[in-house]
Protein backbone atom coordinates (compact mmCIF):
# COMPACT_ATOMS: atom_id res chain seq x y z
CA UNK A 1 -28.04 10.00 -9.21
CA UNK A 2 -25.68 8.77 -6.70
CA UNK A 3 -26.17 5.65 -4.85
CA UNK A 4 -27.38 5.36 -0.60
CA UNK A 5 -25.53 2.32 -0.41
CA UNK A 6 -21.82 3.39 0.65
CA UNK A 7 -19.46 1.37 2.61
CA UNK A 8 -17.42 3.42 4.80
CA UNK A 9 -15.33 2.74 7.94
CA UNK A 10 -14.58 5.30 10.27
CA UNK A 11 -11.05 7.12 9.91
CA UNK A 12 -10.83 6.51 13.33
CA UNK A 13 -10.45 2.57 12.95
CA UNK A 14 -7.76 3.51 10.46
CA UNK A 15 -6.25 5.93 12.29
CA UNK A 16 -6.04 3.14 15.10
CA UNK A 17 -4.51 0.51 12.33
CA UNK A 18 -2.34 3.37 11.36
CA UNK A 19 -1.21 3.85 15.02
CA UNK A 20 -0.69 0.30 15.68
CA UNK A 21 1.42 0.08 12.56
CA UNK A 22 3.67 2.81 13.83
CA UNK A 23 3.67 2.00 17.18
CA UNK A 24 2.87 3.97 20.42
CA UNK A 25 5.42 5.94 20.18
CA UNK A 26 4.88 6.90 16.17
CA UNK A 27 8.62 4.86 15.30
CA UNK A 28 8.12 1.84 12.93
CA UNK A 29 8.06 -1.31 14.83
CA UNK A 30 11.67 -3.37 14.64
CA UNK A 31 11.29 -5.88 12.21
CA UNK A 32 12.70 -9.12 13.07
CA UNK A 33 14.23 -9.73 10.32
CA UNK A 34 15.06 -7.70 7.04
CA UNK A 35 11.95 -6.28 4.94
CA UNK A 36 12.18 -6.89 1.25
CA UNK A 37 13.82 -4.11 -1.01
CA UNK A 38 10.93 -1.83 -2.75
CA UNK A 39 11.93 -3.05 -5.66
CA UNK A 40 11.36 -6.80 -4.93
CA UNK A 41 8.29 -5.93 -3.16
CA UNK A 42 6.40 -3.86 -6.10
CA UNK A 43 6.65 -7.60 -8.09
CA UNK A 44 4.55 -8.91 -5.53
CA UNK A 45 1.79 -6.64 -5.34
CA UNK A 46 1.17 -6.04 -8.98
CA UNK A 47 -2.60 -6.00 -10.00
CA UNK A 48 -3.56 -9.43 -11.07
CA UNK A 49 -0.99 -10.87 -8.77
CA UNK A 50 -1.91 -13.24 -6.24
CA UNK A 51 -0.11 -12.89 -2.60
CA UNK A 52 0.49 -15.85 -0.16
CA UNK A 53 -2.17 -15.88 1.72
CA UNK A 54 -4.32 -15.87 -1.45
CA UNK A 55 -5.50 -11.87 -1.95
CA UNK A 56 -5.82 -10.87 -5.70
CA UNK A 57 -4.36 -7.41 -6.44
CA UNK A 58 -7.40 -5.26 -7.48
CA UNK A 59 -5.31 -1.91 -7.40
CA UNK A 60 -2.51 -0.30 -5.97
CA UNK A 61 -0.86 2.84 -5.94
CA UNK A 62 2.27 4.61 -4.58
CA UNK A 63 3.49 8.03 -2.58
CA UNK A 64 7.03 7.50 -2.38
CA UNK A 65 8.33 4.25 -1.49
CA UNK A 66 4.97 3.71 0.61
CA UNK A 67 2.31 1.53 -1.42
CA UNK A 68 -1.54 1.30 -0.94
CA UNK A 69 -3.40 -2.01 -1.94
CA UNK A 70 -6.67 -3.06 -2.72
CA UNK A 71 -7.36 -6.66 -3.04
CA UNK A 72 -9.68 -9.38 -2.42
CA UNK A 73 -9.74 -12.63 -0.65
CA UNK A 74 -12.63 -14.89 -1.26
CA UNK A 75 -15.91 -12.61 -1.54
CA UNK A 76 -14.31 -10.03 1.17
CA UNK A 77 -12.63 -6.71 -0.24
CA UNK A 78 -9.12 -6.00 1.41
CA UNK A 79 -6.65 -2.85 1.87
CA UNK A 80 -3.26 -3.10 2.36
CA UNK A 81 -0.30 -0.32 3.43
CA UNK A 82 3.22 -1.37 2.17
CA UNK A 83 5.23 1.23 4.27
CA UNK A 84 8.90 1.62 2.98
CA UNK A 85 8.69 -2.04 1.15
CA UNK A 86 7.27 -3.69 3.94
CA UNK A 87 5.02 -6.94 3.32
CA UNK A 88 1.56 -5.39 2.95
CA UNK A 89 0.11 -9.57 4.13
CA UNK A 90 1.01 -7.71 7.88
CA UNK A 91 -1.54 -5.35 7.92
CA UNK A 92 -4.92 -6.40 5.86
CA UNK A 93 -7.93 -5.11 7.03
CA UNK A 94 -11.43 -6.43 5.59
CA UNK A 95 -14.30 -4.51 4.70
CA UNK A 96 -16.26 -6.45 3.58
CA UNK A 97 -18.07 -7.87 0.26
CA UNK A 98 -18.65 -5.85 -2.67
CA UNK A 99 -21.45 -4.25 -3.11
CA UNK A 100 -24.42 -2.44 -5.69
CA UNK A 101 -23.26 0.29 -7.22
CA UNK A 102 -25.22 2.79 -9.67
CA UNK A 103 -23.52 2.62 -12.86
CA UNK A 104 -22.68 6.40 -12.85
CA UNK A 105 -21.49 6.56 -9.25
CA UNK A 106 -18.61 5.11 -6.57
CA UNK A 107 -18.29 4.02 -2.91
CA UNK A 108 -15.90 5.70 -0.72
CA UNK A 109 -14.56 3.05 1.50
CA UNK A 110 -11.67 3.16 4.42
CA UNK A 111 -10.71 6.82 3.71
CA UNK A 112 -7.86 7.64 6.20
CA UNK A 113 -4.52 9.50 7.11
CA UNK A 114 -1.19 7.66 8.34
CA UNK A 115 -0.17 10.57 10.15
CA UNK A 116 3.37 9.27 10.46
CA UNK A 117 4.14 8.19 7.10
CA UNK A 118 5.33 11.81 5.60
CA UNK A 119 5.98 15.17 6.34
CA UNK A 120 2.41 16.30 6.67
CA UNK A 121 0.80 12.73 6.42
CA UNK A 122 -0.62 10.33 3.95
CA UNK A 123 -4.63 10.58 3.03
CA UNK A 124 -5.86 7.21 1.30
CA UNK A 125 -8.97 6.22 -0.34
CA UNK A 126 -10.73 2.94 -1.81
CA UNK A 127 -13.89 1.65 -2.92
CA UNK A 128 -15.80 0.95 -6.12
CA UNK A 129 -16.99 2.49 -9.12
CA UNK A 130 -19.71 1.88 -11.80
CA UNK A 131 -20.23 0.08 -14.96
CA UNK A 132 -19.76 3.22 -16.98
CA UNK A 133 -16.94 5.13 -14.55
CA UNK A 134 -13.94 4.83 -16.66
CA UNK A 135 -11.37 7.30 -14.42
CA UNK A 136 -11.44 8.74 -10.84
CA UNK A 137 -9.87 12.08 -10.10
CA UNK A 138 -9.75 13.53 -6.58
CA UNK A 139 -9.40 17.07 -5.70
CA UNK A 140 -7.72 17.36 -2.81
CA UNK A 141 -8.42 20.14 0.27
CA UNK A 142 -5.28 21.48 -0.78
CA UNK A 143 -6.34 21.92 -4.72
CA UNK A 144 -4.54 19.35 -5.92
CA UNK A 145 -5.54 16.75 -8.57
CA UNK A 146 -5.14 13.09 -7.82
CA UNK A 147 -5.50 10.43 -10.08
CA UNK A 148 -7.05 7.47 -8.26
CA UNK A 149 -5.47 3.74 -9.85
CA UNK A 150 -8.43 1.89 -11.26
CA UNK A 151 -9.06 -1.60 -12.45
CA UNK A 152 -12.03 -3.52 -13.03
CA UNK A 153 -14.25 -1.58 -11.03
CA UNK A 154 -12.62 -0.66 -7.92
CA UNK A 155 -10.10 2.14 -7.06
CA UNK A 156 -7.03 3.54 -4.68
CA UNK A 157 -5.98 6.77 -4.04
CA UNK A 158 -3.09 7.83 -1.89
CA UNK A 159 -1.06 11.95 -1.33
CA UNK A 160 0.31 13.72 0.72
CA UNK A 161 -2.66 15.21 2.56
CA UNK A 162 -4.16 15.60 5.86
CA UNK A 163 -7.60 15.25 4.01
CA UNK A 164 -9.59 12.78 6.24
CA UNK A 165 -7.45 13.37 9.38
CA UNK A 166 -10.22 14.09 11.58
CA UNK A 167 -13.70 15.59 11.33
CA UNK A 168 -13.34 18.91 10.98
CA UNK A 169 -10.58 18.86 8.13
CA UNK A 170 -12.00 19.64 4.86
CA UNK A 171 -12.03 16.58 3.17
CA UNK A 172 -11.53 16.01 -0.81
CA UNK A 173 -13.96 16.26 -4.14
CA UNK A 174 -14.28 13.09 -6.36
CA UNK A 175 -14.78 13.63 -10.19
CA UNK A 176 -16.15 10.86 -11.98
CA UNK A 177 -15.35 10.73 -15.52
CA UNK A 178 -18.02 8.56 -17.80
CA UNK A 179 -18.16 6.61 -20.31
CA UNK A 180 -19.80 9.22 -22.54
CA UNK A 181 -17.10 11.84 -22.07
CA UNK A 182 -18.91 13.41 -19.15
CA UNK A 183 -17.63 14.32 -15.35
CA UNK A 184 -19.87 13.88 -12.38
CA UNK A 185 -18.26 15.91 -9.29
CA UNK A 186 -19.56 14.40 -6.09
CA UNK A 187 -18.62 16.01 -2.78
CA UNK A 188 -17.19 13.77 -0.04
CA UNK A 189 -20.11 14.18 2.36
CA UNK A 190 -22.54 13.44 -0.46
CA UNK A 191 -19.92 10.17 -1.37
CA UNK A 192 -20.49 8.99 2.30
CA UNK A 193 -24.18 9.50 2.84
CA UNK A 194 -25.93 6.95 3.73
């Protein structure tokens, strides 16, 4: 049984977040001053961690040198792009508090593309899972297999995709995998009905 009670923004807002990170004309914006190294910035946004403006690392993952992070801040749930070791603190955007979940099921939240950020773009997903989810695969519209980062109950999953890139792209298949061994495959319009 899979839960009503999804929270999902529309790609379109992160499509929007993803244009204003890139700027009008698609470049990255001139920082004023140097970004940190990858390297310095992967010891910042390690799950557990705490960043300045007090967001706890729930999850992150990585395509390349370009790092996706879920935290929270208070109560509110937060996702973060770290593009090329940039400071992730520059581009938060809230979605809100967690909510119910079924203990066999997930939320899809925030699933987007950056367009810009590699050859053929960057798909990312977040959300929850349930008490007895233990891993998240994704099957991607290409085939592939993605292995979603999970800890304590919540999840990120970023490739090299155009899954989520508009309406009419095929968008991917999320396998649940159980506490009692089993898989639950859930289809991506079934993971966003309300």
């Amino acid at each position: 049984m899979h839960s009503l009670r999804h929270a999902l923004l529309p790609a379109a807002a992160l499509t929007l977040t993803g244009g204003l990170l890139f700027g009008i004309t698609g470049c990255a914006p001139t920082p004023t001053s140097a970004p940190p190294r990858p390297s310095a910035m992967s010891s910042i946004i390690t799950v557990g961690s705490t960043t300045d403006d007090g967001t706890i690392i729930l999850a992150t993952t990585s395509v390349g040198d370009n790092t996706f992070v879920l935290g929270q801040n208070g109560s509110a749930i937060r996702f973060g792009a770290s593009f090329h070791g940039t400071d992730p603190n520059q581009n938060w955007e809230t979605f809100g508090d967690p909510v119910a979940v079924a203990a066999d099921d997930l939320t899809v939240v925030n699933p987007g593309n950056f367009p810009d950020a590699a050859p053929g773009g960057l798909a990312t997903v977040t959300g929850q899972l349930g008490s007895d989810v233990t891993a998240l695969d994704i099957v991607t519209h290409a085939g592939d297999t993605v292995e979603a980062s999970v800890s304590s109950g919540y999840y990120v999953a970023a490739w090299e995709g155009r899954d989520f890139d508009d309406r009419d792209t095929l968008d991917a298949t999320f396998v649940l995998h159980l506490v009692d061994g089993s898989t639950s495959t859930v289809s991506y319009a079934d993971a966003t009905e309300e």
